[in-house]
PDB file of N, CA and C in Angstrom:
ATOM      1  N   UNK A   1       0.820  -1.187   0.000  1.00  0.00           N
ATOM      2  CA  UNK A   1       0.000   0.000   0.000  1.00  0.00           C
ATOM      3  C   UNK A   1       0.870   1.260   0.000  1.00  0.00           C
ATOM      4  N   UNK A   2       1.941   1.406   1.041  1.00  0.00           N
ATOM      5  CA  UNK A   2       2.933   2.378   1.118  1.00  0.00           C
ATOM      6  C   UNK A   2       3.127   2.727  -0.527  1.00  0.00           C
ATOM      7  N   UNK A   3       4.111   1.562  -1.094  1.00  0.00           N
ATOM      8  CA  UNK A   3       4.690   1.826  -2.322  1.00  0.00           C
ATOM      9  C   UNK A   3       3.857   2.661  -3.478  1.00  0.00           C
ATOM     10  N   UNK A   4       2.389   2.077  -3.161  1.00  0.00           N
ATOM     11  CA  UNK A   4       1.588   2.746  -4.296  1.00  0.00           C
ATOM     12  C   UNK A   4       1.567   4.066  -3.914  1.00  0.00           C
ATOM     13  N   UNK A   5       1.645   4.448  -2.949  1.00  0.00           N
ATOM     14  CA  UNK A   5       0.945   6.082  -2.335  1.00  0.00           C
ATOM     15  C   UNK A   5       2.666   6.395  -2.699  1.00  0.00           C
ATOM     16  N   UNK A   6       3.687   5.954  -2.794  1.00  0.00           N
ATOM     17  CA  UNK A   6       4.811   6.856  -3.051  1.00  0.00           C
ATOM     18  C   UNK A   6       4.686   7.124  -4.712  1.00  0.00           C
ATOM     19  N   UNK A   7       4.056   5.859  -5.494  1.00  0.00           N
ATOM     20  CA  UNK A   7       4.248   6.181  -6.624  1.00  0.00           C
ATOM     21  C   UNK A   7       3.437   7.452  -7.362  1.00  0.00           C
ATOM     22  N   UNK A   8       1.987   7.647  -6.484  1.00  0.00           N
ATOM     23  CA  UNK A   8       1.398   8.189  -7.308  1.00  0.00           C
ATOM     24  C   UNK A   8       1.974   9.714  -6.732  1.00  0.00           C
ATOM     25  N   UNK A   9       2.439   9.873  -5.176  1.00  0.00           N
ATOM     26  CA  UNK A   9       3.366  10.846  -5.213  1.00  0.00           C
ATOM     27  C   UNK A   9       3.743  11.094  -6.276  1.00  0.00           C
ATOM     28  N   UNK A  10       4.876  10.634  -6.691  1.00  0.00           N
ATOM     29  CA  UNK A  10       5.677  10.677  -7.559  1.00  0.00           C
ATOM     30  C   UNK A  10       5.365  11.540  -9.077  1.00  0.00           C
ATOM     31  N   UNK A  11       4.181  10.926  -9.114  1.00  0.00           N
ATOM     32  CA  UNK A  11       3.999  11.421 -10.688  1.00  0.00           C
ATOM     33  C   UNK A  11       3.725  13.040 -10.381  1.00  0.00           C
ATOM     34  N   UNK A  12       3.646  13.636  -9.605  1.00  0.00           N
ATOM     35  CA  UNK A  12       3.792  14.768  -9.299  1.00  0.00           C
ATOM     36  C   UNK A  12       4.599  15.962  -8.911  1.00  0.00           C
ATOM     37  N   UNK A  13       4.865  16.884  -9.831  1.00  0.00           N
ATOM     38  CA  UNK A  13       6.434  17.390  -9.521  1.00  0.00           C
ATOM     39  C   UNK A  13       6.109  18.266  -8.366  1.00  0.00           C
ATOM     40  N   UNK A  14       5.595  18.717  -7.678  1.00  0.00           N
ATOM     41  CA  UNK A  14       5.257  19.590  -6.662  1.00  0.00           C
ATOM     42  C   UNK A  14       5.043  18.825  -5.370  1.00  0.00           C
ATOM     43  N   UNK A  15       5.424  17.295  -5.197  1.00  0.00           N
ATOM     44  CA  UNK A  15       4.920  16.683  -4.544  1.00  0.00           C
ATOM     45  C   UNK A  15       6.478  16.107  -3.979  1.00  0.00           C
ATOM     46  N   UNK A  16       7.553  16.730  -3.780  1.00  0.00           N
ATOM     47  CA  UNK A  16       9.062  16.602  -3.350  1.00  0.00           C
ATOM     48  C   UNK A  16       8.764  16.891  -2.245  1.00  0.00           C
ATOM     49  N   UNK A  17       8.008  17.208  -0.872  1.00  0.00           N
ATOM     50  CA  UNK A  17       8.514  17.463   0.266  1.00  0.00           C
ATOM     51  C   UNK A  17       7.468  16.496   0.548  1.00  0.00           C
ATOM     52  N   UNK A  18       5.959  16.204   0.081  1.00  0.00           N
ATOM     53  CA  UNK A  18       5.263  15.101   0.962  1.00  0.00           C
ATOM     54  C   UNK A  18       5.822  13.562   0.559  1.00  0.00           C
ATOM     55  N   UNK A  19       6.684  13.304  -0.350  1.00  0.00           N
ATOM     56  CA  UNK A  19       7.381  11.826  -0.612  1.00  0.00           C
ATOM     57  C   UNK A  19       8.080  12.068   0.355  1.00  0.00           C
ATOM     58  N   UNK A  20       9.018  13.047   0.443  1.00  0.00           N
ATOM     59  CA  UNK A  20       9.906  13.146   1.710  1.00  0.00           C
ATOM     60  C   UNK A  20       9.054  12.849   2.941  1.00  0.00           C
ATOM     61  N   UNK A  21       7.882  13.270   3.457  1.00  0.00           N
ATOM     62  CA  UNK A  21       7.091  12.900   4.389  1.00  0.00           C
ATOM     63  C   UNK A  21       6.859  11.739   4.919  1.00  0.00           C
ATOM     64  N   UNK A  22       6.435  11.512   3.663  1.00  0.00           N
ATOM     65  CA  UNK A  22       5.838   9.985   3.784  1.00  0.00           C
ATOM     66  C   UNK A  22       7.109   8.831   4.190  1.00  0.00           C
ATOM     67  N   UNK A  23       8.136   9.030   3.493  1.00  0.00           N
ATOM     68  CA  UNK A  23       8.826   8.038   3.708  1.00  0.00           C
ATOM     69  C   UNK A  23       9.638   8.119   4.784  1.00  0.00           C
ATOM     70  N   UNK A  24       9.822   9.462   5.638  1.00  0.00           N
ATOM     71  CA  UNK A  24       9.911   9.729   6.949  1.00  0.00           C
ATOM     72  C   UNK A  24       9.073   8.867   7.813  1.00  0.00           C
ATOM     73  N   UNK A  25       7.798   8.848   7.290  1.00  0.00           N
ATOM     74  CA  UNK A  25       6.878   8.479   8.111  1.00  0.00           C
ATOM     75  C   UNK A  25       6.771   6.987   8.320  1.00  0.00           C
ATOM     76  N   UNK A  26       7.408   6.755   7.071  1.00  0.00           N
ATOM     77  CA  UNK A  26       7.360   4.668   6.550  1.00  0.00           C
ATOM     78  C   UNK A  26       8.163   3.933   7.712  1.00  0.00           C
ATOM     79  N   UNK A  27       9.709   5.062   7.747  1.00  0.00           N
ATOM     80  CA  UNK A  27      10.514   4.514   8.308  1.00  0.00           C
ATOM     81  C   UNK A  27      10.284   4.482   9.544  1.00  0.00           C
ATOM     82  N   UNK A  28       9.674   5.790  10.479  1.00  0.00           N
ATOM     83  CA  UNK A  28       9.690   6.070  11.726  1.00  0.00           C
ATOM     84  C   UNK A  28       8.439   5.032  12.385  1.00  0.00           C
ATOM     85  N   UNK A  29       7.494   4.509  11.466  1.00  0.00           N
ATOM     86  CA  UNK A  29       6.474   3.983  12.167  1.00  0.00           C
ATOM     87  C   UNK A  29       6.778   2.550  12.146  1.00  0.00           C
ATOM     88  N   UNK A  30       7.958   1.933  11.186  1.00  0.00           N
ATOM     89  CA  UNK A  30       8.273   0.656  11.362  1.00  0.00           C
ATOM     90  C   UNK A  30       9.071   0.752  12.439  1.00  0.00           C
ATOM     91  N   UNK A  31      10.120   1.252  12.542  1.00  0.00           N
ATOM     92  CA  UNK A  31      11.151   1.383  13.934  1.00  0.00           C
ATOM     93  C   UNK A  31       9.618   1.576  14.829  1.00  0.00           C
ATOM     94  N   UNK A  32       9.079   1.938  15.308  1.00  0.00           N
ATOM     95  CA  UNK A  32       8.175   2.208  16.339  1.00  0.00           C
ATOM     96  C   UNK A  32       7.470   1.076  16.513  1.00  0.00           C
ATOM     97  N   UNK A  33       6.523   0.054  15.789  1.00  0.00           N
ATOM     98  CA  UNK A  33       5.775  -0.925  16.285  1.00  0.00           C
ATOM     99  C   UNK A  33       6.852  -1.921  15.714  1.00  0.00           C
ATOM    100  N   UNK A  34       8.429  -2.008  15.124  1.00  0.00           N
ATOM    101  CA  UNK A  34       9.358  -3.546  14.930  1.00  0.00           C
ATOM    102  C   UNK A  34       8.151  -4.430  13.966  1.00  0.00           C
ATOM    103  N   UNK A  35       8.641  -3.332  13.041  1.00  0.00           N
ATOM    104  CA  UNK A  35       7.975  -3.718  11.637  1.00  0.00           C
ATOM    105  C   UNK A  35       9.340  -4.219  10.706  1.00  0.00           C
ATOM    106  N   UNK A  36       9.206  -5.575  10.686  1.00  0.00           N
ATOM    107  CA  UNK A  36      10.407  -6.171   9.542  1.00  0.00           C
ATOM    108  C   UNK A  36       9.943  -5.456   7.643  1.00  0.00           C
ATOM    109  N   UNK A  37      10.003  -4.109   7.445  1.00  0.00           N
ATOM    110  CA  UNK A  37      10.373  -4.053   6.314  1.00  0.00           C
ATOM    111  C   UNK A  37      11.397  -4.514   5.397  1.00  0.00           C
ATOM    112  N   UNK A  38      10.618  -4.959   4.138  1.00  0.00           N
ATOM    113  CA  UNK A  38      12.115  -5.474   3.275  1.00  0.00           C
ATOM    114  C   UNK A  38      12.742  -4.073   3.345  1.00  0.00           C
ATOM    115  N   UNK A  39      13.930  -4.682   3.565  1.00  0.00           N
ATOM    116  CA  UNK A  39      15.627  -4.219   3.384  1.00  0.00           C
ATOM    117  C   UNK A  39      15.957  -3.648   2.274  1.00  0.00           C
ATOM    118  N   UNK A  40      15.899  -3.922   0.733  1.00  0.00           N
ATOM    119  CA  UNK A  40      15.813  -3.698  -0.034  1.00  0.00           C
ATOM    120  C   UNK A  40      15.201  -2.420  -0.221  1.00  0.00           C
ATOM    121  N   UNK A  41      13.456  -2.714   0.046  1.00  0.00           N
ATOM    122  CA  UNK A  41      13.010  -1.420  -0.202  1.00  0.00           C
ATOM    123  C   UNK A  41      13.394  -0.254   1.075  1.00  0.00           C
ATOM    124  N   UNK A  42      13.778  -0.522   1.705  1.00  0.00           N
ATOM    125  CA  UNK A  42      14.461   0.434   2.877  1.00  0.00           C
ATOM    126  C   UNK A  42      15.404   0.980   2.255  1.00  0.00           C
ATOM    127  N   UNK A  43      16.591   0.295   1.638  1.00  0.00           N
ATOM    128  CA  UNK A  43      17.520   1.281   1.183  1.00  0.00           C
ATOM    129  C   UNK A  43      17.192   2.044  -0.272  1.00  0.00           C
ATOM    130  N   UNK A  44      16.287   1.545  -0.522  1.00  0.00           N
ATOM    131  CA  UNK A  44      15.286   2.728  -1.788  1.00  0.00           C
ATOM    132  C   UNK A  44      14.976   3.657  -1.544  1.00  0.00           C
ATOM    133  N   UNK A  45      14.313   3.267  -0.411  1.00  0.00           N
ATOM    134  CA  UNK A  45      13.752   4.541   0.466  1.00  0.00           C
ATOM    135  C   UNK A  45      15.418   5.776   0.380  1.00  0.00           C
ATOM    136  N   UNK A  46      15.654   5.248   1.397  1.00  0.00           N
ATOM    137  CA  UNK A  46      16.787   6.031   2.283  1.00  0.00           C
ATOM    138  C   UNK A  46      17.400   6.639   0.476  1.00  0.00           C
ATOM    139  N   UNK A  47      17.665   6.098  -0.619  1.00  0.00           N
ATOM    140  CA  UNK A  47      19.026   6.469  -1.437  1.00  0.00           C
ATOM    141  C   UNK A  47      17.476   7.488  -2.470  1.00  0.00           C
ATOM    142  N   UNK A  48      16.344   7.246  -2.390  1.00  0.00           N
ATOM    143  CA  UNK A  48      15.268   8.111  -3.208  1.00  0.00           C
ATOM    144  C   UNK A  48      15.385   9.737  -1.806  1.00  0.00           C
ATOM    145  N   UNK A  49      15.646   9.481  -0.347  1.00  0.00           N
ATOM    146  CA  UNK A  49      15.855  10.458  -0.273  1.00  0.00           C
ATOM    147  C   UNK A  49      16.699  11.481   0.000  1.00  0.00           C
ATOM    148  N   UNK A  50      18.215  10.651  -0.458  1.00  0.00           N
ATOM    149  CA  UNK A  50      19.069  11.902  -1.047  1.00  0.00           C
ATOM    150  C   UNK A  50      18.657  12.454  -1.878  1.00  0.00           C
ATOM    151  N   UNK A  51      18.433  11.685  -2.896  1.00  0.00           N
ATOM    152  CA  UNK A  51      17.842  12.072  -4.511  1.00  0.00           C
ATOM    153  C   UNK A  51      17.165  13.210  -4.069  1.00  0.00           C
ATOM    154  N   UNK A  52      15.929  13.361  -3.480  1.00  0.00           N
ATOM    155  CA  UNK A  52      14.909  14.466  -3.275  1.00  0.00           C
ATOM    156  C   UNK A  52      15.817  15.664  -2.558  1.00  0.00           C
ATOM    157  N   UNK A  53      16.559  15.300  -1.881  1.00  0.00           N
ATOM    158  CA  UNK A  53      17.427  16.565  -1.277  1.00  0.00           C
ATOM    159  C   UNK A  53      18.304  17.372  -1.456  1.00  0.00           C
ATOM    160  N   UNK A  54      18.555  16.635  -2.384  1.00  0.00           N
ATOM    161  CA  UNK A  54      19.207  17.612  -3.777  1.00  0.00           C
ATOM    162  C   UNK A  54      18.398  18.543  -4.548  1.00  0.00           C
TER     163      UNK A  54
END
């Protein structure tokens, strides 16, 4: 469900600080209830938000 709500983010160019949000939010709420996210998509996460911070 996450992934879809980043994608359709995505298709939106004005939409660079709520992807940043969201995936703030992906990460902070798995660390909080020891949510085994794939790994993989974790470091997507994390390397999509250098990308945005540039």
């Amino acid at each position: 469900m996450l992934k879809k709500e980043i994608k359709i983010l995505e298709k939106s160019p004005n939409n660079k600080n709520k992807i940043m949000d969201v995936i703030v939010l992906a990460l902070q709420l798995a660390n909080r209830f020891n949510i085994d996210l794939d790994k993989e998509w974790v470091e997507q996460l994390k390397r999509k938000q250098k990308y945005l911070r540039k």
